[in-house]
N, C-alpha and C. Protein backbone atom coordinates (compact mmCIF):
# COMPACT_ATOMS: atom_id res chain seq x y z
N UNK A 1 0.83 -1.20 0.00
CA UNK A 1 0.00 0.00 0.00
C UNK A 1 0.87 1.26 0.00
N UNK A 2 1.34 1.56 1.06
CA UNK A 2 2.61 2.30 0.99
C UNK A 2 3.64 2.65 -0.49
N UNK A 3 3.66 1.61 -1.28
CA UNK A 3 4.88 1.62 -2.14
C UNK A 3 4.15 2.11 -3.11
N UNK A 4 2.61 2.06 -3.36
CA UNK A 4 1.44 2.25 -4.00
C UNK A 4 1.21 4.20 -4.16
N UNK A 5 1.13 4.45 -3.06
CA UNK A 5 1.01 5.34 -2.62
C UNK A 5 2.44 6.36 -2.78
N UNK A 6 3.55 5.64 -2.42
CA UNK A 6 4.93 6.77 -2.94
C UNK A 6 5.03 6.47 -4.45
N UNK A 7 4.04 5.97 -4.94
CA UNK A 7 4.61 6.14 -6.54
C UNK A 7 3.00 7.02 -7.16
N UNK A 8 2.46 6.71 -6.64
CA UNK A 8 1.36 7.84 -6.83
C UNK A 8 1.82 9.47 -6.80
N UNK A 9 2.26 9.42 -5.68
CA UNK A 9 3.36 11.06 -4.91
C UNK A 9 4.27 11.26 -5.91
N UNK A 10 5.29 10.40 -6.38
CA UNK A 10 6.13 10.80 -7.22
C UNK A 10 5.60 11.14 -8.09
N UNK A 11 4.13 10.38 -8.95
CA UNK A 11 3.83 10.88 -9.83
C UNK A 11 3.01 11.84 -10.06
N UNK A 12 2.15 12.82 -9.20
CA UNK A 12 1.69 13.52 -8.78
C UNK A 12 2.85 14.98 -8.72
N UNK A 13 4.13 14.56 -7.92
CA UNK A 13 4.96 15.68 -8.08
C UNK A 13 5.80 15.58 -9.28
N UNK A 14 5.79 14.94 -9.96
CA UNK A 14 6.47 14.70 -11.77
C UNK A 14 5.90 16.04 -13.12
N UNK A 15 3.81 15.58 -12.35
CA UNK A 15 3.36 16.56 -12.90
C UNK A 15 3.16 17.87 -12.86
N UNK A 16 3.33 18.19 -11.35
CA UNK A 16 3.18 19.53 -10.83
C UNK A 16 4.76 20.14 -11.31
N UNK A 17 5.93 19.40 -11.50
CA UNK A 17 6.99 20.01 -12.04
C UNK A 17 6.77 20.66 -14.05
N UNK A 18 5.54 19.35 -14.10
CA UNK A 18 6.00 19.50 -15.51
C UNK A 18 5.02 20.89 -15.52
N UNK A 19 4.10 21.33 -14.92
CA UNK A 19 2.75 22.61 -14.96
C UNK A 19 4.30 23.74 -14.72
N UNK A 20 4.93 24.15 -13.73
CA UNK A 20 6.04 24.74 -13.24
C UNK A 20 6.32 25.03 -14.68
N UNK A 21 7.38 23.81 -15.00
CA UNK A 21 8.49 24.22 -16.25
C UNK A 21 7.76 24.34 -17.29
N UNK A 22 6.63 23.93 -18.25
CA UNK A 22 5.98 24.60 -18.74
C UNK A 22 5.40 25.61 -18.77
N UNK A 23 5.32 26.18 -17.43
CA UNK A 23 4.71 28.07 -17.35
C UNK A 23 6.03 29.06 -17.54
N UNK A 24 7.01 28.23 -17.20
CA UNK A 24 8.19 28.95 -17.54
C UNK A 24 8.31 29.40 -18.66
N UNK A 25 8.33 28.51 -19.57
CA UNK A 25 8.64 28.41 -20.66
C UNK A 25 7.99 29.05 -21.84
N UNK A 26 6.54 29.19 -21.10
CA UNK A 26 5.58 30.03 -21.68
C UNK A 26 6.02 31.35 -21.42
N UNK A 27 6.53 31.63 -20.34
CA UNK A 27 6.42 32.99 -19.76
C UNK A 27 7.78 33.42 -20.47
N UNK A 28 8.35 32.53 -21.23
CA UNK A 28 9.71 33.71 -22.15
C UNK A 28 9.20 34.88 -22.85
N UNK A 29 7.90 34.91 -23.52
CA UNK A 29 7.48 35.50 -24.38
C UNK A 29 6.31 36.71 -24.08
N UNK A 30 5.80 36.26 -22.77
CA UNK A 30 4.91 37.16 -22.16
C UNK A 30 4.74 36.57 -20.21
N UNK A 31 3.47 37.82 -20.15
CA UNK A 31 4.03 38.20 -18.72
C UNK A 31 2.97 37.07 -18.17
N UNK A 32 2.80 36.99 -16.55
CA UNK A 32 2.05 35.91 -16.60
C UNK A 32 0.63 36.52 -16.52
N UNK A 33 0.25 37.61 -16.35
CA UNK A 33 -1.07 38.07 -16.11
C UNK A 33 -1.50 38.12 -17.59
N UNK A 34 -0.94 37.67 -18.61
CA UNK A 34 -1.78 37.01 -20.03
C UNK A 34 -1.11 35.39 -20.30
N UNK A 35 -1.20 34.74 -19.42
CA UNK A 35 -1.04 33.54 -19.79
C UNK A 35 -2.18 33.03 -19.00
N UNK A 36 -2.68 31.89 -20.07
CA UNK A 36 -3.88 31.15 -20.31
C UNK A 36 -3.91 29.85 -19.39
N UNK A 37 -4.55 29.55 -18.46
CA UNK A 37 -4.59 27.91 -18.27
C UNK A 37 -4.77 27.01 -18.87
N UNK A 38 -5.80 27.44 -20.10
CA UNK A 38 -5.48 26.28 -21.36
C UNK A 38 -4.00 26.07 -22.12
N UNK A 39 -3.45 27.36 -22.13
CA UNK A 39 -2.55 27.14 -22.59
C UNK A 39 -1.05 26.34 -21.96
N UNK A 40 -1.28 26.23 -20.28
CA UNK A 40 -0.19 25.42 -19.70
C UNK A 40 -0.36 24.41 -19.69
N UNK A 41 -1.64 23.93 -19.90
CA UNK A 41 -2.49 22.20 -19.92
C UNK A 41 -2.40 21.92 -21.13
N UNK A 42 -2.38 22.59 -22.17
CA UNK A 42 -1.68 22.28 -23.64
C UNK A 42 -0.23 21.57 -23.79
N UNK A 43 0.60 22.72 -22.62
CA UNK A 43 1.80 22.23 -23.02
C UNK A 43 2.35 21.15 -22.33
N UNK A 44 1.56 20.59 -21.21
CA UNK A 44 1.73 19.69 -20.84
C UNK A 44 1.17 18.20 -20.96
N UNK A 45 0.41 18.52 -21.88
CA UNK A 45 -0.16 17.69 -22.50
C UNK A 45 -1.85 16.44 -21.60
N UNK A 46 -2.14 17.43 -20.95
CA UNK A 46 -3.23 17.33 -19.78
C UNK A 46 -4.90 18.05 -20.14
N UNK A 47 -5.61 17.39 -19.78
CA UNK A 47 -6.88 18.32 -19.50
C UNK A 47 -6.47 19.42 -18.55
N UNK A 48 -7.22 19.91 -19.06
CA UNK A 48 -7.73 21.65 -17.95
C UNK A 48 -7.91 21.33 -16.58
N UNK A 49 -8.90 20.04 -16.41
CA UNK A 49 -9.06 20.21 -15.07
C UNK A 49 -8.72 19.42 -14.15
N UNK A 50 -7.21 19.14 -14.85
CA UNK A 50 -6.06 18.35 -14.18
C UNK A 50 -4.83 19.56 -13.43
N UNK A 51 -5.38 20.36 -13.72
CA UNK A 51 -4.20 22.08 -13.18
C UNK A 51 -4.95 22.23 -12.13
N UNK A 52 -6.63 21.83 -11.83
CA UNK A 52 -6.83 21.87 -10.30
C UNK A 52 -6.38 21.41 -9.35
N UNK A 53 -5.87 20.15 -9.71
CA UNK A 53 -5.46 19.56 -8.28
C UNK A 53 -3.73 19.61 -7.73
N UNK A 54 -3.33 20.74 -8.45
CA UNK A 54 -1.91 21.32 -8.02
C UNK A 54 -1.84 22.57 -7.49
N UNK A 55 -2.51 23.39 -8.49
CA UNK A 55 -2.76 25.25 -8.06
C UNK A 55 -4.38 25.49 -8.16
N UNK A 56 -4.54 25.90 -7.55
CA UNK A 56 -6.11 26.62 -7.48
C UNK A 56 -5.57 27.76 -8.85
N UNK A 57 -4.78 28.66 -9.34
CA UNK A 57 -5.11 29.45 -10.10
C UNK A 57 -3.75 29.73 -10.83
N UNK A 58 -3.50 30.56 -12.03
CA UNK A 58 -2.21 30.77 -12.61
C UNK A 58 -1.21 31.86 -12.04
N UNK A 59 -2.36 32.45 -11.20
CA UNK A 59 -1.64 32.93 -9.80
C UNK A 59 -0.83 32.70 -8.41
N UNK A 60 -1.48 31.22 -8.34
CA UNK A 60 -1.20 30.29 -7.48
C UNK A 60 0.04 29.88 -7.85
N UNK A 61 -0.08 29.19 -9.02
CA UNK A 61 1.32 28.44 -9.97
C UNK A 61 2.48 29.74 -10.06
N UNK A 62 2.21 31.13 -10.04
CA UNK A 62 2.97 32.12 -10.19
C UNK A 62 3.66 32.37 -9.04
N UNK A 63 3.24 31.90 -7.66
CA UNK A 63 3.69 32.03 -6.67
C UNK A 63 4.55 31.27 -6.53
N UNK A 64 4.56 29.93 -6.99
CA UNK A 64 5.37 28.34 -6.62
C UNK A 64 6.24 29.04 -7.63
N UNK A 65 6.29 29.67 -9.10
CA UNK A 65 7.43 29.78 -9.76
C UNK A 65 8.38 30.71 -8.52
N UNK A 66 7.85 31.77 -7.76
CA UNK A 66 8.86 32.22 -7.31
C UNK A 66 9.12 31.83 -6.41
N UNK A 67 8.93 30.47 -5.30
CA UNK A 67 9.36 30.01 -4.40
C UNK A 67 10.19 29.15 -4.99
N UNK A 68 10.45 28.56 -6.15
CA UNK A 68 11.14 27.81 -7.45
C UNK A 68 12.69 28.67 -7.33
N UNK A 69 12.50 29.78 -8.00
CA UNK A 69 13.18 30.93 -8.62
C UNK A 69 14.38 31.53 -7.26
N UNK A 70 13.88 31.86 -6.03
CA UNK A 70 14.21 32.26 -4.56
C UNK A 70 14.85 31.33 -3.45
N UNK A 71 13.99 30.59 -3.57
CA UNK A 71 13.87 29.83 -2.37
C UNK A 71 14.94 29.01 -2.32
N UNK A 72 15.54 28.61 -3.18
CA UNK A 72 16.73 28.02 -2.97
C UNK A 72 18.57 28.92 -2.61
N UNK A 73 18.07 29.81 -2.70
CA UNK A 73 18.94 31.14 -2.72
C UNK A 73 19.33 31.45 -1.09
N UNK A 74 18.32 30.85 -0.65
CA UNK A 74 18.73 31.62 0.97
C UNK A 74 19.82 30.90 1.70
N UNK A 75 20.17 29.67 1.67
CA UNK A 75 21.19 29.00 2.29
C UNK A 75 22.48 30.00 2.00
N UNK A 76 22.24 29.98 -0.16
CA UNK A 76 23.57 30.04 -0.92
C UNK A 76 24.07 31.56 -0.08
N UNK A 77 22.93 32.62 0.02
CA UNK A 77 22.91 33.70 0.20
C UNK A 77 23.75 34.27 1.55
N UNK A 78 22.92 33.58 2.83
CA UNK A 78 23.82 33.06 4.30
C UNK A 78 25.08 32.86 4.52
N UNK A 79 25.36 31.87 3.51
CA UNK A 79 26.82 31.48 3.68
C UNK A 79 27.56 32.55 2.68
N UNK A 80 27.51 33.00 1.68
CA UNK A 80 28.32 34.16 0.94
C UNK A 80 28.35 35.40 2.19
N UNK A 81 27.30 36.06 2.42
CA UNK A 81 27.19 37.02 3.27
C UNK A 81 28.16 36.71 4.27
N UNK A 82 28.20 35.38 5.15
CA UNK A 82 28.92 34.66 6.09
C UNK A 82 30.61 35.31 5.94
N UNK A 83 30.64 35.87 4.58
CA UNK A 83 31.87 35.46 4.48
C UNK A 83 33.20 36.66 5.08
N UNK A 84 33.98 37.13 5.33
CA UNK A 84 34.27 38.24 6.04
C UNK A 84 35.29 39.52 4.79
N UNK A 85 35.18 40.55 5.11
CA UNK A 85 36.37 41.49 3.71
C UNK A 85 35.38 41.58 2.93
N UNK A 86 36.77 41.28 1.72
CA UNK A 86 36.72 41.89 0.52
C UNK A 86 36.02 40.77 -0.01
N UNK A 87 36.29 39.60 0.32
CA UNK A 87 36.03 38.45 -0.84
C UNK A 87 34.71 37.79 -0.36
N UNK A 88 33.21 38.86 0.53
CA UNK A 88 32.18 38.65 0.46
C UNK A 88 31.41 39.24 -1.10
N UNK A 89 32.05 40.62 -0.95
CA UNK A 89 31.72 40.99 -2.49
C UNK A 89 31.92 39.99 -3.33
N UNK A 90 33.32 39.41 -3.83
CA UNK A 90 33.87 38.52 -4.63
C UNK A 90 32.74 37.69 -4.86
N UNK A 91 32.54 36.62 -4.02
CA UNK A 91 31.34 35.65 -3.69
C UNK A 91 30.15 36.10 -4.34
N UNK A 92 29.36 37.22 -3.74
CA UNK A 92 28.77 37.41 -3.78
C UNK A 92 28.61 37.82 -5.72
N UNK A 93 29.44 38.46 -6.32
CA UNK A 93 29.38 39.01 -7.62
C UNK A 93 29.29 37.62 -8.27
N UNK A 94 29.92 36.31 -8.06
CA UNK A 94 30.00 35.53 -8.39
C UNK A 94 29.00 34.39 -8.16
N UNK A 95 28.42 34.33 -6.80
CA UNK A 95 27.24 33.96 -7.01
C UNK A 95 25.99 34.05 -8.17
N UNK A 96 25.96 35.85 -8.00
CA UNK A 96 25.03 36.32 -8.68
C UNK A 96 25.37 35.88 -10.60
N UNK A 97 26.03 35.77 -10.84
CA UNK A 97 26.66 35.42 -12.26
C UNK A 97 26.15 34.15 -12.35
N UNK A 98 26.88 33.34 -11.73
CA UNK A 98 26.28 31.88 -11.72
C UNK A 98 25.08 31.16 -12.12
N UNK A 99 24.23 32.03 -11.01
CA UNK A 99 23.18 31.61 -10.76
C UNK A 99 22.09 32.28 -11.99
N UNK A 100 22.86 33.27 -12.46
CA UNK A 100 21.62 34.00 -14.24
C UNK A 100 22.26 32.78 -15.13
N UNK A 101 23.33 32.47 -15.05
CA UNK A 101 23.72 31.41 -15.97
C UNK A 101 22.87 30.34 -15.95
N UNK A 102 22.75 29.49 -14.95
CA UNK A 102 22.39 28.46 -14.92
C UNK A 102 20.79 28.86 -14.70
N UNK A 103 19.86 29.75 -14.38
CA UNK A 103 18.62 29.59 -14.22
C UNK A 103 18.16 31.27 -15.15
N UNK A 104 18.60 30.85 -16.01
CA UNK A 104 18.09 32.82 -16.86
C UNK A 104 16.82 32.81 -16.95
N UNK A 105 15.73 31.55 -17.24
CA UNK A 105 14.42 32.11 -17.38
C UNK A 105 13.81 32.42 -16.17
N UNK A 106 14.33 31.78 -14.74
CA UNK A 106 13.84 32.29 -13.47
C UNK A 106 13.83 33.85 -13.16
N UNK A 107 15.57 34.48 -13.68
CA UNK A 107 15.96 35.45 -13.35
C UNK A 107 14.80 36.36 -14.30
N UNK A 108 14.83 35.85 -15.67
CA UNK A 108 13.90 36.99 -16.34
C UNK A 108 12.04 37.10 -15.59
N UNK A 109 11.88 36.08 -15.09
CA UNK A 109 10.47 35.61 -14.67
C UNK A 109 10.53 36.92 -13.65
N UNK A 110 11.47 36.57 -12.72
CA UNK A 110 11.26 37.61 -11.59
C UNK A 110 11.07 39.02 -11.77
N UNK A 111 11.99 39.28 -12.77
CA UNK A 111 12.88 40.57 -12.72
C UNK A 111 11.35 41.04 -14.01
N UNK A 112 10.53 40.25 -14.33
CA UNK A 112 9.51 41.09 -15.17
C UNK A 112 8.23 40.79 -14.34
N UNK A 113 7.95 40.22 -13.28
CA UNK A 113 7.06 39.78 -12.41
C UNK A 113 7.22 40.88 -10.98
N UNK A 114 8.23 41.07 -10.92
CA UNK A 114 8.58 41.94 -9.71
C UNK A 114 7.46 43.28 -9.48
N UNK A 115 6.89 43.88 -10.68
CA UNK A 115 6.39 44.71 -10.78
C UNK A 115 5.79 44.59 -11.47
N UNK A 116 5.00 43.54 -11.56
CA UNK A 116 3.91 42.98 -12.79
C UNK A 116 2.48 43.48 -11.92
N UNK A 117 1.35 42.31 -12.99
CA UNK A 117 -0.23 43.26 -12.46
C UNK A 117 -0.88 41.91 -11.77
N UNK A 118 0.44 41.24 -11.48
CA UNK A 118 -0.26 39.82 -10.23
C UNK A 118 0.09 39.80 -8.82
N UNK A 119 -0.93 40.24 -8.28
CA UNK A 119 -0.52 41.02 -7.06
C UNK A 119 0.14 39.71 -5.98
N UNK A 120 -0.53 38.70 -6.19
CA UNK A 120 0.25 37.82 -5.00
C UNK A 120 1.31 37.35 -5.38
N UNK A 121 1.55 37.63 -7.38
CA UNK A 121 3.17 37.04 -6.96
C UNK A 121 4.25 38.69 -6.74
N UNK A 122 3.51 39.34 -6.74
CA UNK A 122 4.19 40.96 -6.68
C UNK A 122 4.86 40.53 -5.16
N UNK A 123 3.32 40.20 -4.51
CA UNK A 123 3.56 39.66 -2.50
C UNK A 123 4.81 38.85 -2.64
N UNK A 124 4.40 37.90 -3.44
CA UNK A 124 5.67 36.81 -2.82
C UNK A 124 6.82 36.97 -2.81
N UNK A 125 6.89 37.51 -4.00
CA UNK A 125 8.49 38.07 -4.47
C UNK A 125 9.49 39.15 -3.87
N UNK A 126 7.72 40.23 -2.95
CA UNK A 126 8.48 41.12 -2.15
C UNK A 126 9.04 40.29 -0.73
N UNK A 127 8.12 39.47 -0.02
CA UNK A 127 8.35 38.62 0.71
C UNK A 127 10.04 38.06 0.91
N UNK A 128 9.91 37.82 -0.27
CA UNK A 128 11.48 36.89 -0.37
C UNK A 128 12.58 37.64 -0.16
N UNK A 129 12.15 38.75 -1.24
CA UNK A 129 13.26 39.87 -1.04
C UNK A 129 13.38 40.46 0.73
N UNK A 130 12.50 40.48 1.12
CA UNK A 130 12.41 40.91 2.48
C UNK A 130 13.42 39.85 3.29
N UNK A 131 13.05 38.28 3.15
CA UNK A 131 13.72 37.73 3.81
C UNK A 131 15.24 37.64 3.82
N UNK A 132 15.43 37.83 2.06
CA UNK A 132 16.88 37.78 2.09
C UNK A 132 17.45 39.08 2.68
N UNK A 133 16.63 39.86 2.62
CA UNK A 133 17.81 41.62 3.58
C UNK A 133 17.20 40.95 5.31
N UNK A 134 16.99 40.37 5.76
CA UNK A 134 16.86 40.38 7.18
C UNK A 134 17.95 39.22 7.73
N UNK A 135 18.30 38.02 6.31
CA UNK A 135 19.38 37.51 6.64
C UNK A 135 20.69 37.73 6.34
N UNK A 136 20.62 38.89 5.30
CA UNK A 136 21.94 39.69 5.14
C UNK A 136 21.83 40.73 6.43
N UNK A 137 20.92 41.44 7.26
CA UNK A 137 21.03 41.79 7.87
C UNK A 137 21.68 41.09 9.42
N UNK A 138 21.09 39.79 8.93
CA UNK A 138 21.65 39.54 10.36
C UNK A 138 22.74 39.39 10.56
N UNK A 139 23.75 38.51 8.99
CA UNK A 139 25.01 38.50 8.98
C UNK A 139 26.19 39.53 9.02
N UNK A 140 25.34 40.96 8.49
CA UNK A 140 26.25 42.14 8.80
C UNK A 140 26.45 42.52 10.49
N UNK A 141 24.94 42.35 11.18
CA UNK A 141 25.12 42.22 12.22
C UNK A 141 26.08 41.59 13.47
N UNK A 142 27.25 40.83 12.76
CA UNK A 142 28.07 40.30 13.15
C UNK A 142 29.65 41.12 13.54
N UNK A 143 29.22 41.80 12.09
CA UNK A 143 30.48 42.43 11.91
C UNK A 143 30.99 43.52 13.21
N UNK A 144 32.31 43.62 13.16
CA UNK A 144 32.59 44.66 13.92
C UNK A 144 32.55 46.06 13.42
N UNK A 145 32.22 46.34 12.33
CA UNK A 145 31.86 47.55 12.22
C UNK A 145 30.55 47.68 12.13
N UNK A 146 29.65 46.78 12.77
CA UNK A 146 27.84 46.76 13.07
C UNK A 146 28.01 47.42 14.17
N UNK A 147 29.51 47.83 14.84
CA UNK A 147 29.48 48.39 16.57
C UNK A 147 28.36 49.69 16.49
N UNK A 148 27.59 50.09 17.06
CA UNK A 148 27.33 51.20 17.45
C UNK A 148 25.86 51.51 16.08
N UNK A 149 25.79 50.73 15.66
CA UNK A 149 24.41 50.57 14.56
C UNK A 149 23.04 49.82 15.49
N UNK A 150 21.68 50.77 14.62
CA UNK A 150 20.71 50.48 15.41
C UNK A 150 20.20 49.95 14.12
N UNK A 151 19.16 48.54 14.72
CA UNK A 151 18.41 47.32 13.92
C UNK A 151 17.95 47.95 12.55
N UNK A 152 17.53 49.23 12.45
CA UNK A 152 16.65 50.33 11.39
C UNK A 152 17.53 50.36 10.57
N UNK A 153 19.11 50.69 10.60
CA UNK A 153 20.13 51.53 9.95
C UNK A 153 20.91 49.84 9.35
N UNK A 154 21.12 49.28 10.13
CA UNK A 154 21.60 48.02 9.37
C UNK A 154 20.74 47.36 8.50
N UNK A 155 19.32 47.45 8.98
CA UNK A 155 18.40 46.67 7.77
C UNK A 155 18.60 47.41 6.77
N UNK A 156 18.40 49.25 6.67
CA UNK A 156 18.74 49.00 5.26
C UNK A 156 19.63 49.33 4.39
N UNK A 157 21.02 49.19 5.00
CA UNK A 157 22.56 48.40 4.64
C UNK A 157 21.84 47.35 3.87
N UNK A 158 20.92 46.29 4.36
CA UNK A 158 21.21 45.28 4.18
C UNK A 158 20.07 45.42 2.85
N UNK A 159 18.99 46.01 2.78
CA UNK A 159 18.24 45.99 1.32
C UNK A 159 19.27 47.00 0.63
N UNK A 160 19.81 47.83 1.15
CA UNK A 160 20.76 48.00 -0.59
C UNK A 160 21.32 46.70 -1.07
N UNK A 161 22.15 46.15 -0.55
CA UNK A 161 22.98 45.08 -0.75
C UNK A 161 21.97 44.21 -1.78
N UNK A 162 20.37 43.98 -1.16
CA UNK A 162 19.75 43.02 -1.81
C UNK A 162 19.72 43.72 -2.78
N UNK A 163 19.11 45.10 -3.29
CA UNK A 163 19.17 46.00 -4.29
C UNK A 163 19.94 45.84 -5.68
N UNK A 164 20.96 46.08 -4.65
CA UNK A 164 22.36 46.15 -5.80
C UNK A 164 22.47 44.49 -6.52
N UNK A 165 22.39 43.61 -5.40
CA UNK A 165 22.57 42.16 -6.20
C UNK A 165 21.31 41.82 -7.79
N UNK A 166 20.17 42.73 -7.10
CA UNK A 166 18.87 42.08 -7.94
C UNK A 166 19.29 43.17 -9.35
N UNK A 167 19.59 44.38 -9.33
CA UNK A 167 20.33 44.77 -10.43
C UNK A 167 21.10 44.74 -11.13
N UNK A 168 22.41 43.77 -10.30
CA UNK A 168 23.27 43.15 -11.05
C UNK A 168 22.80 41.66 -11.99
N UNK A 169 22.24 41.07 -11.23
CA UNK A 169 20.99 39.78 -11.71
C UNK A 169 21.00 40.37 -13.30
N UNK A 170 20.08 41.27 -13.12
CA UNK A 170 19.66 41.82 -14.43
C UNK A 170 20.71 42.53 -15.24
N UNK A 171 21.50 42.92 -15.43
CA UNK A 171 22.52 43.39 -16.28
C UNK A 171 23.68 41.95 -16.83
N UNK A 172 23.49 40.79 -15.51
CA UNK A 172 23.93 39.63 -16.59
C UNK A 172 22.82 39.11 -17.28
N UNK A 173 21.60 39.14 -16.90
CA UNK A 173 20.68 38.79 -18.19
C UNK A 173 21.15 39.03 -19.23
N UNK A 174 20.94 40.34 -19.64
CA UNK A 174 21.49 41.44 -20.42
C UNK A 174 22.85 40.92 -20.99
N UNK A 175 23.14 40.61 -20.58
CA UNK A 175 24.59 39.80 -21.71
C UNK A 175 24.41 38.88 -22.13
N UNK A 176 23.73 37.83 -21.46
CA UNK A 176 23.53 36.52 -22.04
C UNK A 176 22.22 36.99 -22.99
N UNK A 177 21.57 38.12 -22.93
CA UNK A 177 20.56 37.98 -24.17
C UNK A 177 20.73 39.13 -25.00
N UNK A 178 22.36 39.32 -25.15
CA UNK A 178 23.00 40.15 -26.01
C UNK A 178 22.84 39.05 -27.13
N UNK A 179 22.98 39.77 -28.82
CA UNK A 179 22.86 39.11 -30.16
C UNK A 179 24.15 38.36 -29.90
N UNK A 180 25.37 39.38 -29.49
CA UNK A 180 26.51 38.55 -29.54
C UNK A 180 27.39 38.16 -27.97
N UNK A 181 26.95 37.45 -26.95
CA UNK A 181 27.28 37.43 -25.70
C UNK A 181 28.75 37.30 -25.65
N UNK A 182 29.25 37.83 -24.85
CA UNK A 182 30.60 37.60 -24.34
C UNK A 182 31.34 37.96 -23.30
N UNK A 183 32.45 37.03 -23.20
CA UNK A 183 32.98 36.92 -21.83
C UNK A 183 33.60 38.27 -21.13
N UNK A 184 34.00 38.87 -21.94
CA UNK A 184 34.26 40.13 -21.46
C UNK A 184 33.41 41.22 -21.39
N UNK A 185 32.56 41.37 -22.14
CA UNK A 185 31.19 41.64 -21.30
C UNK A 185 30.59 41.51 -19.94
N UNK A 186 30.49 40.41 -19.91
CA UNK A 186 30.24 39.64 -18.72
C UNK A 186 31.21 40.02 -17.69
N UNK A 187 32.53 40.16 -17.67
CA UNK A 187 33.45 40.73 -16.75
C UNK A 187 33.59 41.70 -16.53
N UNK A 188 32.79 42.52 -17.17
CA UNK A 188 32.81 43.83 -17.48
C UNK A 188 31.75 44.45 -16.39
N UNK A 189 30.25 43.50 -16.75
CA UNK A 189 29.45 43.56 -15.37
C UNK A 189 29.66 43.28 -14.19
N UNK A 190 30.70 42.25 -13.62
CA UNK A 190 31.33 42.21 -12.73
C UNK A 190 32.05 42.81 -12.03
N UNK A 191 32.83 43.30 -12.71
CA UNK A 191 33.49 44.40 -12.21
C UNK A 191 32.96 45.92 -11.98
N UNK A 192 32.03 45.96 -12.48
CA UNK A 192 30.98 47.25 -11.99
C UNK A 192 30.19 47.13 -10.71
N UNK A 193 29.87 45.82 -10.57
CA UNK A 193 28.64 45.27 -9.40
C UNK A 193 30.19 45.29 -8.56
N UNK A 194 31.20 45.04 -8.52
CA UNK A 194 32.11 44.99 -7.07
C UNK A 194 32.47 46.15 -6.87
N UNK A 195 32.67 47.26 -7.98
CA UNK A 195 32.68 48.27 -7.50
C UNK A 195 32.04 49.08 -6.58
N UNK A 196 30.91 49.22 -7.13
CA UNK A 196 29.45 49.57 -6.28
C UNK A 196 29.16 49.18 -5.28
N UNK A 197 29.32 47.52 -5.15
CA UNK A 197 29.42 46.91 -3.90
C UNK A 197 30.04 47.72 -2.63
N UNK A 198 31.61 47.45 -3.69
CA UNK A 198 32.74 48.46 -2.47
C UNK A 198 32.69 49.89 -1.70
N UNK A 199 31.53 50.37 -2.61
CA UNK A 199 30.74 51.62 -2.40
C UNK A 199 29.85 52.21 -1.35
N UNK A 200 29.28 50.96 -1.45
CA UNK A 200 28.10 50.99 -0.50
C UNK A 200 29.27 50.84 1.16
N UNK A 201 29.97 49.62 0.27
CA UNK A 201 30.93 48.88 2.14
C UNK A 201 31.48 50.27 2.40
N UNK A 202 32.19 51.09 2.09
CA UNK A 202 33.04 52.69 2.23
C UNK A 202 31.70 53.24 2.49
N UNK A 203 30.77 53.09 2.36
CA UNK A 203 30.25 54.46 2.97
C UNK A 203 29.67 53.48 4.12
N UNK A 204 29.51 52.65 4.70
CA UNK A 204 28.93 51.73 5.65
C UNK A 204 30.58 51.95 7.03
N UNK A 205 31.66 52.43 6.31
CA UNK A 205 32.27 52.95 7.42
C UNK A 205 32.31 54.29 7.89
N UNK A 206 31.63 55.17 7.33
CA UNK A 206 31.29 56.26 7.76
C UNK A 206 30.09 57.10 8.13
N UNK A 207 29.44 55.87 7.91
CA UNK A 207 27.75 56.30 8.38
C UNK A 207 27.91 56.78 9.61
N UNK A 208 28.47 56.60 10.81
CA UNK A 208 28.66 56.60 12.16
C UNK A 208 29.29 58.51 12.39
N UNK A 209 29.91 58.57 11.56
CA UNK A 209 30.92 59.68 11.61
C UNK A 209 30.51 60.98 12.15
């Protein structure tokens, strides 16, 4: 019964991946507040009223893309922040590179959803962002130059930081969906996002002053 039942689950979550990566995939081309539920049950090759028993709505499914898109980010995020100097920037510029590489339609999903006309994934996405500046906040909170900073003034140290990363996000889009991408390009954005970075850290030693 049991063995019955975990292969039911697997296959149950097989499909709810395939509704996911098919809305993705849809969503290269437009935003999600004009994408169709017939049209994700098309591409997955399902009745219509087989998308009920995963998401109540394409709003619903818009939310799971960004717990998809985020949610795996917060560990990576913790431990970079974790890191002490110069070579948190480093990390951090390099994270952010990485991660448009390997997941660009997430990054574009967000970064055109962020301020889209679907309000709960507008919520979710602010949500996330929230969480990640309260755990960059907490990790700056470590630092010895957090001496003499009140909870208000470090949090938002810590949403620039998220700021600056989610704009850098988007300017490696922007290369990889250049006609002609390239590596020095790409290093080129890098080296701007550590600058800026270093910017923010220099004036984070004289806020106090």
């Amino acid at each position: 019964m049991s063995h019955t039942l975990g292969i039911r689950q697997a296959q149950k979550q097989k499909t709810r991946q395939a509704f996911l990566d098919a809305a993705l995939a849809l969503l290269e081309e437009q935003s999600l507040s004009s994408l169709g539920l017939r049209e994700v049950t098309r591409a997955v090759g399902v009745a219509p009223t087989a998308f009920y028993r995963h998401f109540r709505s394409t709003a619903d499914l818009g939310v799971a893309l960004v717990d998809e898109a985020l949610g795996s980010l917060h560990p990576m995020v913790r431990t970079t922040v974790a890191t002490a100097g110069a070579e948190r920037i480093t990390r951090a510029v390099r994270l952010i590179a990485d991660h448009v590489a390997a997941h660009p339609a997430h990054v574009r999903f967000i970064a055109r959803e962020r301020h889209g006309g679907v309000q709960p994934v507008r919520e979710a996405i602010r949500d996330q962002l929230a969480r990640f500046a309260e755990e960059v906040r907490a990790e700056l909170a470590k630092d010895p130059e957090a001496a003499g900073w009140n909870e208000d003034d470090l949090l938002m140290l810590a949403h620039l930081y998220v700021d600056q990363m989610l704009i850098t996000a988007s300017l490696f889009l922007e290369t990889l969906e250049s006609p002609e991408p390239s590596e020095a390009e790409r290093q080129r954005v890098a080296q701007v996002a550590t600058r800026q970075m270093r910017l923010i850290s220099l004036g984070r030693q004289h806020w106090l002053d």
